[in-house]
PDB file of N, CA and C in Angstrom:
ATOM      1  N   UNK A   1       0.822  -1.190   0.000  1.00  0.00           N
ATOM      2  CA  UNK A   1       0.000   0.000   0.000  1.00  0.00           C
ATOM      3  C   UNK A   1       0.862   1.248   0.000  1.00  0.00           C
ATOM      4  N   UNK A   2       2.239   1.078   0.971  1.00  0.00           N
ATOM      5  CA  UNK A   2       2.860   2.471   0.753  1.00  0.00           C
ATOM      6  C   UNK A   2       3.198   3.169  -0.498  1.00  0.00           C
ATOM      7  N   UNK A   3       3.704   1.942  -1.381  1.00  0.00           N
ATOM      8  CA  UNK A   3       4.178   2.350  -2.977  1.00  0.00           C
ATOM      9  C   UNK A   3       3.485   2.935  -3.637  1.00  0.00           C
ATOM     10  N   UNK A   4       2.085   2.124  -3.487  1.00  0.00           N
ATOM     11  CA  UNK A   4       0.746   2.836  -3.954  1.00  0.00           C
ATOM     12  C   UNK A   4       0.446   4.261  -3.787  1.00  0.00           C
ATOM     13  N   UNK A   5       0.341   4.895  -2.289  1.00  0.00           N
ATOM     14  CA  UNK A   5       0.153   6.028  -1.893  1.00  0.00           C
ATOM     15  C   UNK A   5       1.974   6.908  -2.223  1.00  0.00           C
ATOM     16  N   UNK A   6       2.817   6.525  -2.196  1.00  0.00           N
ATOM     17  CA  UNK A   6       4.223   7.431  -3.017  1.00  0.00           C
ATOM     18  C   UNK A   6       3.865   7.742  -4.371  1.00  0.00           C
ATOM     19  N   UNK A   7       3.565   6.187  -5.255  1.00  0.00           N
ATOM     20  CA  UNK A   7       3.128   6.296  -6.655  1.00  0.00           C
ATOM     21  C   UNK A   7       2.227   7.528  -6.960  1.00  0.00           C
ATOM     22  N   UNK A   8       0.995   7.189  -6.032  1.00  0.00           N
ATOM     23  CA  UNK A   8      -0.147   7.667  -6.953  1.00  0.00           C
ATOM     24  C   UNK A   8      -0.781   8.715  -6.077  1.00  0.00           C
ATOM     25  N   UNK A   9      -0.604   8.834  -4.544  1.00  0.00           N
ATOM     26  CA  UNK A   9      -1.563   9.784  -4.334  1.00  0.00           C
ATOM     27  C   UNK A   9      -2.725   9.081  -3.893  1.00  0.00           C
ATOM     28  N   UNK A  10      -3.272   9.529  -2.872  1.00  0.00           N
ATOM     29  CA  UNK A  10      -4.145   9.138  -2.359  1.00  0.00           C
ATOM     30  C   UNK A  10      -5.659   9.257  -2.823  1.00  0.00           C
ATOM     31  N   UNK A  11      -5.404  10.591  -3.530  1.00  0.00           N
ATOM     32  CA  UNK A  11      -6.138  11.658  -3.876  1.00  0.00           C
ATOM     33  C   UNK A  11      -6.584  11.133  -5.737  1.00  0.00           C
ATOM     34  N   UNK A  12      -5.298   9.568  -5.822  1.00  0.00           N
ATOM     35  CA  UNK A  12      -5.632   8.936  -7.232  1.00  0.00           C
ATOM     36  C   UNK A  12      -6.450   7.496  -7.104  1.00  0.00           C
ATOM     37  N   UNK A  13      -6.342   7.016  -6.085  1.00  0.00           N
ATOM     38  CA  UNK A  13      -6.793   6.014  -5.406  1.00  0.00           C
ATOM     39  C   UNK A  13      -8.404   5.447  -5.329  1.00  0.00           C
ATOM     40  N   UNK A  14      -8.343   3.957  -5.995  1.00  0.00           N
ATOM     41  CA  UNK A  14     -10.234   3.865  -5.951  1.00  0.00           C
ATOM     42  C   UNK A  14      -9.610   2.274  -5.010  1.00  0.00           C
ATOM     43  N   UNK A  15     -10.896   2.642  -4.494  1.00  0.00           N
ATOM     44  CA  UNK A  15     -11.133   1.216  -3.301  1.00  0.00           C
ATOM     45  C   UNK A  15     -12.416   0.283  -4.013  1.00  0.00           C
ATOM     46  N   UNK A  16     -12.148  -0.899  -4.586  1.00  0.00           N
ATOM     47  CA  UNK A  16     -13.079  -1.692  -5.302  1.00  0.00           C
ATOM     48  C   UNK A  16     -12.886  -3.414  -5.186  1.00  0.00           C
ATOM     49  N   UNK A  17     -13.140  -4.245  -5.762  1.00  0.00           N
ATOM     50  CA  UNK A  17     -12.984  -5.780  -5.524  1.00  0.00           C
ATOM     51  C   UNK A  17     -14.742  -5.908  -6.051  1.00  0.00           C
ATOM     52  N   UNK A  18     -13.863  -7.473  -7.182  1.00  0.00           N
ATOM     53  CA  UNK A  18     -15.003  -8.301  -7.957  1.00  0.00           C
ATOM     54  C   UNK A  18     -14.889  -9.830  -7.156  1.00  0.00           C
ATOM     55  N   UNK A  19     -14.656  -9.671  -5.601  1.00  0.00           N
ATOM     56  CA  UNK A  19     -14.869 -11.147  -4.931  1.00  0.00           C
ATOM     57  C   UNK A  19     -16.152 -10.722  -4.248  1.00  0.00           C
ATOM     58  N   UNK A  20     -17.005 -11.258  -4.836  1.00  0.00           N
ATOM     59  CA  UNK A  20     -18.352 -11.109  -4.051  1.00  0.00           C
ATOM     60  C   UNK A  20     -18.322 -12.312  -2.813  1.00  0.00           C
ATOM     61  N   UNK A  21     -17.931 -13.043  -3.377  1.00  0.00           N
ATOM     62  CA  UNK A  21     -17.796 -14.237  -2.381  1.00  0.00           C
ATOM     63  C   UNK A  21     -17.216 -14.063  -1.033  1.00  0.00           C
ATOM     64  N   UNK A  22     -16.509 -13.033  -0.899  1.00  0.00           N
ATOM     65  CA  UNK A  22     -15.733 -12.466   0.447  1.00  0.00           C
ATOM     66  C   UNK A  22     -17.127 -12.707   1.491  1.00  0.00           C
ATOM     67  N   UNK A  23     -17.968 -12.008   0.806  1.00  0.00           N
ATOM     68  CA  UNK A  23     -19.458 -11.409   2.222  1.00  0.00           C
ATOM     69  C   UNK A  23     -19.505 -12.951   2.486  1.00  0.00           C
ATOM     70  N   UNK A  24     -19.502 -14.060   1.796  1.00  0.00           N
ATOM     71  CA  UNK A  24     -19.622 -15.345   2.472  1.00  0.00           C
ATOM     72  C   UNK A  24     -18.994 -15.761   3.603  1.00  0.00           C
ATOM     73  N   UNK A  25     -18.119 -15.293   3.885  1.00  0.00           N
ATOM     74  CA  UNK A  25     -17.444 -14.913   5.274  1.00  0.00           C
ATOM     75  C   UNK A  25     -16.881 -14.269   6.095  1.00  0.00           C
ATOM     76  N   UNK A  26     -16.899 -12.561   5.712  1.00  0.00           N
ATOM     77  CA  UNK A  26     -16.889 -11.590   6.422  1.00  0.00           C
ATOM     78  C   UNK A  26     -18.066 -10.882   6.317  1.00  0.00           C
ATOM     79  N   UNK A  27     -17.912  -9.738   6.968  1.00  0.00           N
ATOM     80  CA  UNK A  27     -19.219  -9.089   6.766  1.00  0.00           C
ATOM     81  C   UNK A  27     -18.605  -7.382   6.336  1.00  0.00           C
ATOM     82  N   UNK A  28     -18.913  -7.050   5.457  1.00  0.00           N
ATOM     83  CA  UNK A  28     -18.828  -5.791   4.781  1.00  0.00           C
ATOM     84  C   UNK A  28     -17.881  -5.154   5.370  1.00  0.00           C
ATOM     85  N   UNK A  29     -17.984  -4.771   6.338  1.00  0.00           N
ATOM     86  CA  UNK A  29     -16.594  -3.898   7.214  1.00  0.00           C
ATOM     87  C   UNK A  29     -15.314  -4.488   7.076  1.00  0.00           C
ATOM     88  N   UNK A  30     -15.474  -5.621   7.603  1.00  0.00           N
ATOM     89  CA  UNK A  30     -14.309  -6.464   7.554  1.00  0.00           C
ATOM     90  C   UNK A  30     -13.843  -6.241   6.384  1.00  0.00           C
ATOM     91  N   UNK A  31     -14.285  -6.164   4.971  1.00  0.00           N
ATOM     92  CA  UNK A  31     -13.712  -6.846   3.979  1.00  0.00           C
ATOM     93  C   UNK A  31     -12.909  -5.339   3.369  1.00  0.00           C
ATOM     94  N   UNK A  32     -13.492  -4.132   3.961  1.00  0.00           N
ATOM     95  CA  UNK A  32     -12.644  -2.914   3.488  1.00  0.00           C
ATOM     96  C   UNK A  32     -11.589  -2.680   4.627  1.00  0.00           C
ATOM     97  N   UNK A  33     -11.835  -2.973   5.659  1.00  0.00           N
ATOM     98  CA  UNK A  33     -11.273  -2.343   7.331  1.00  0.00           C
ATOM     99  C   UNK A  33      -9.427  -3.557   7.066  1.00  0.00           C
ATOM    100  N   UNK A  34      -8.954  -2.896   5.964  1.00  0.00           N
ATOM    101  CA  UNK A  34      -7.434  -3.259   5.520  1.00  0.00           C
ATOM    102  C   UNK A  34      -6.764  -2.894   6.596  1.00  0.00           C
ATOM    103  N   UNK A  35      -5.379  -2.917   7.443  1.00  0.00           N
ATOM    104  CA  UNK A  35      -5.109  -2.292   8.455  1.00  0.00           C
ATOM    105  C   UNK A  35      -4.273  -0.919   7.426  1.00  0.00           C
ATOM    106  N   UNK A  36      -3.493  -1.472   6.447  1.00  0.00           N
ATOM    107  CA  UNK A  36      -3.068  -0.220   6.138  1.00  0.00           C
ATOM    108  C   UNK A  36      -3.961   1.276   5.282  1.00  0.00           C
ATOM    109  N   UNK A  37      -5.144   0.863   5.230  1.00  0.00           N
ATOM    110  CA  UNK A  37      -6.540   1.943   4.866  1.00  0.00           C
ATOM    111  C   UNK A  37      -6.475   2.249   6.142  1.00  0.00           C
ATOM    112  N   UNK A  38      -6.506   1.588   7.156  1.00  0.00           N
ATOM    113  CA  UNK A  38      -7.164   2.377   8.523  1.00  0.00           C
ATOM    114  C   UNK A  38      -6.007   3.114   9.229  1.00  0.00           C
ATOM    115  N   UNK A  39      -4.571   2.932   9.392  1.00  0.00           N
ATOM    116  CA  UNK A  39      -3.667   3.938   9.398  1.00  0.00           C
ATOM    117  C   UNK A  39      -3.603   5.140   8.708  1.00  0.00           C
ATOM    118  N   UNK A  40      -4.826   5.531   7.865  1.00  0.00           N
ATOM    119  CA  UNK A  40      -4.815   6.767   6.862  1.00  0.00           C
ATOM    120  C   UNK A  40      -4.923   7.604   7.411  1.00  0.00           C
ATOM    121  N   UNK A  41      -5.078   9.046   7.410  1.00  0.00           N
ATOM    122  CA  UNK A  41      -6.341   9.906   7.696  1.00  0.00           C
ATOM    123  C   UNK A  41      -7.773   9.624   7.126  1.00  0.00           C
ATOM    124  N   UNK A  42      -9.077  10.372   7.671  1.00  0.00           N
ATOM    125  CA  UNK A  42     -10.189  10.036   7.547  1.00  0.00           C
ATOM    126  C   UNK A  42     -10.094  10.168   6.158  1.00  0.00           C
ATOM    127  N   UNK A  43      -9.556  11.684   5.828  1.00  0.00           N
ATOM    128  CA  UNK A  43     -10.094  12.680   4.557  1.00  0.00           C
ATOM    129  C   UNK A  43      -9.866  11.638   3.793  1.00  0.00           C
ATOM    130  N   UNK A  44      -8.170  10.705   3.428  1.00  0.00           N
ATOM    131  CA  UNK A  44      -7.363  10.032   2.679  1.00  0.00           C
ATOM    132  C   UNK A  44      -8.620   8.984   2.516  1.00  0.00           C
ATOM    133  N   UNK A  45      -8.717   8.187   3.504  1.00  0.00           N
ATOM    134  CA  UNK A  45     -10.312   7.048   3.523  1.00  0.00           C
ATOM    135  C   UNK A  45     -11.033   7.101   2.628  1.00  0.00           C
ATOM    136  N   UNK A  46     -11.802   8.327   3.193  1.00  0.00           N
ATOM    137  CA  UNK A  46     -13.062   9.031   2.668  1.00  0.00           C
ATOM    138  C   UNK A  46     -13.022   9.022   0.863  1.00  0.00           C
ATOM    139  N   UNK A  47     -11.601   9.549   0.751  1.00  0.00           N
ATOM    140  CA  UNK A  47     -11.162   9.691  -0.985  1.00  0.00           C
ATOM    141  C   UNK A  47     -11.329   8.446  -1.496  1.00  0.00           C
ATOM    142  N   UNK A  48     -10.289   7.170  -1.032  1.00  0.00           N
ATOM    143  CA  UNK A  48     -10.520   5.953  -1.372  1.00  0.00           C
ATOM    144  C   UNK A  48     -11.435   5.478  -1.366  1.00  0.00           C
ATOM    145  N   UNK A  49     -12.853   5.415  -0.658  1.00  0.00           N
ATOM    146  CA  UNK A  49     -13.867   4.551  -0.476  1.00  0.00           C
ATOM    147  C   UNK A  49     -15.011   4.983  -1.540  1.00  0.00           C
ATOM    148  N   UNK A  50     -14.485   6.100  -1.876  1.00  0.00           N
ATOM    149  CA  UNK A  50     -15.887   6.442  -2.661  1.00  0.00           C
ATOM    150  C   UNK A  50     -15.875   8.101  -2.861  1.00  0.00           C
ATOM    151  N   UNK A  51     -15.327   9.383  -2.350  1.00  0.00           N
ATOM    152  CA  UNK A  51     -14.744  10.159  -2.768  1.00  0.00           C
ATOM    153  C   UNK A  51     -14.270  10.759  -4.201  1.00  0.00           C
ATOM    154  N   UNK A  52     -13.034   9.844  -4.569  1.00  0.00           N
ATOM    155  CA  UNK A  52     -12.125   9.906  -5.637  1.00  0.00           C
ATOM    156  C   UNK A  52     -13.096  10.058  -6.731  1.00  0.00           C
ATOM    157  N   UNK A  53     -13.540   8.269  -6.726  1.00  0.00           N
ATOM    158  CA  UNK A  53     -14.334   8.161  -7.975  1.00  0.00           C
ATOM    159  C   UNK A  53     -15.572   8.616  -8.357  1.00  0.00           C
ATOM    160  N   UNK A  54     -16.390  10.062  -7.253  1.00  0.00           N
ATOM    161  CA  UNK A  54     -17.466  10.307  -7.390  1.00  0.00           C
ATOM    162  C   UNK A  54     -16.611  11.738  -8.021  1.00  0.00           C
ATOM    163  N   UNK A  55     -15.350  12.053  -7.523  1.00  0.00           N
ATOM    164  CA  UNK A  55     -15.323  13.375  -8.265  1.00  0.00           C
ATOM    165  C   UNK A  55     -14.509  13.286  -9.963  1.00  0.00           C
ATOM    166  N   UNK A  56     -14.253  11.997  -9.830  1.00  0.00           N
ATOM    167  CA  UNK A  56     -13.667  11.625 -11.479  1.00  0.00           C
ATOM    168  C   UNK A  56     -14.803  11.855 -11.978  1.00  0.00           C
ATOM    169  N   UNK A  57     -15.811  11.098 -11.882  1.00  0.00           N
ATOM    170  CA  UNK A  57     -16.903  11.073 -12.425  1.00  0.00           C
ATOM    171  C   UNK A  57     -17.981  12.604 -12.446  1.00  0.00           C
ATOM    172  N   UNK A  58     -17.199  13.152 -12.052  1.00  0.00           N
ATOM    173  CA  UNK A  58     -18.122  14.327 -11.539  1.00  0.00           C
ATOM    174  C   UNK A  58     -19.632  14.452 -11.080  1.00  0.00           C
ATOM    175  N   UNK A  59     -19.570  13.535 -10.119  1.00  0.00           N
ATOM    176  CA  UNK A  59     -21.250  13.330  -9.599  1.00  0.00           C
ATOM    177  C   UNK A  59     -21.347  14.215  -8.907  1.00  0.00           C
ATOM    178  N   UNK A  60     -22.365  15.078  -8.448  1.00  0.00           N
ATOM    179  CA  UNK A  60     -22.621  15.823  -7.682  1.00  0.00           C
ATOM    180  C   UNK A  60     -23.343  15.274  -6.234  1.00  0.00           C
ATOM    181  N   UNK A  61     -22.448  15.212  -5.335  1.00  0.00           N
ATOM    182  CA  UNK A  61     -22.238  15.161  -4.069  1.00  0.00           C
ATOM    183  C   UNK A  61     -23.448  15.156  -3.043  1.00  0.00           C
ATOM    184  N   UNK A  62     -24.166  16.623  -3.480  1.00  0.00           N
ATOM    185  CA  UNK A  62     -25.392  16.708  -3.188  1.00  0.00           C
ATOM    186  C   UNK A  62     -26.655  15.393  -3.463  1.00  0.00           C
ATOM    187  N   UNK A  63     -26.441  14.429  -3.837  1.00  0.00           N
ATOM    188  CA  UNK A  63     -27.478  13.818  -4.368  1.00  0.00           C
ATOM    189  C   UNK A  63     -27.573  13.173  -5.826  1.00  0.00           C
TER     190      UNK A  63
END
């Protein structure tokens, strides 16, 4: 993860996964709650989880 955040920026960063099968034995939190995501800051989080790719996309925030 560090290379990642030197590389790219936090601020370039999308948080995603096509193992649906994970929820078969964790439960949702678990499967994002990485330890090195949770050493972040919130803001850094916040960007990765869903943030980033709402402002690539330029969704409006509001709704």
């Amino acid at each position: 993860m560090d290379w990642l955040l030197a590389a790219a920026g936090a601020d370039r960063l999308l948080w995603g996964s096509d193992f649906s099968p994970a929820l078969g034995h964790l439960t949702y939190e678990q499967t994002i709650a990485l330890p090195p995501l949770r050493a972040l800051p919130i803001a850094d989080r916040t960007g990765i989880y869903g943030a980033n790719l709402r402002r690539l996309l330029a969704v409006d925030q509001q709704g």
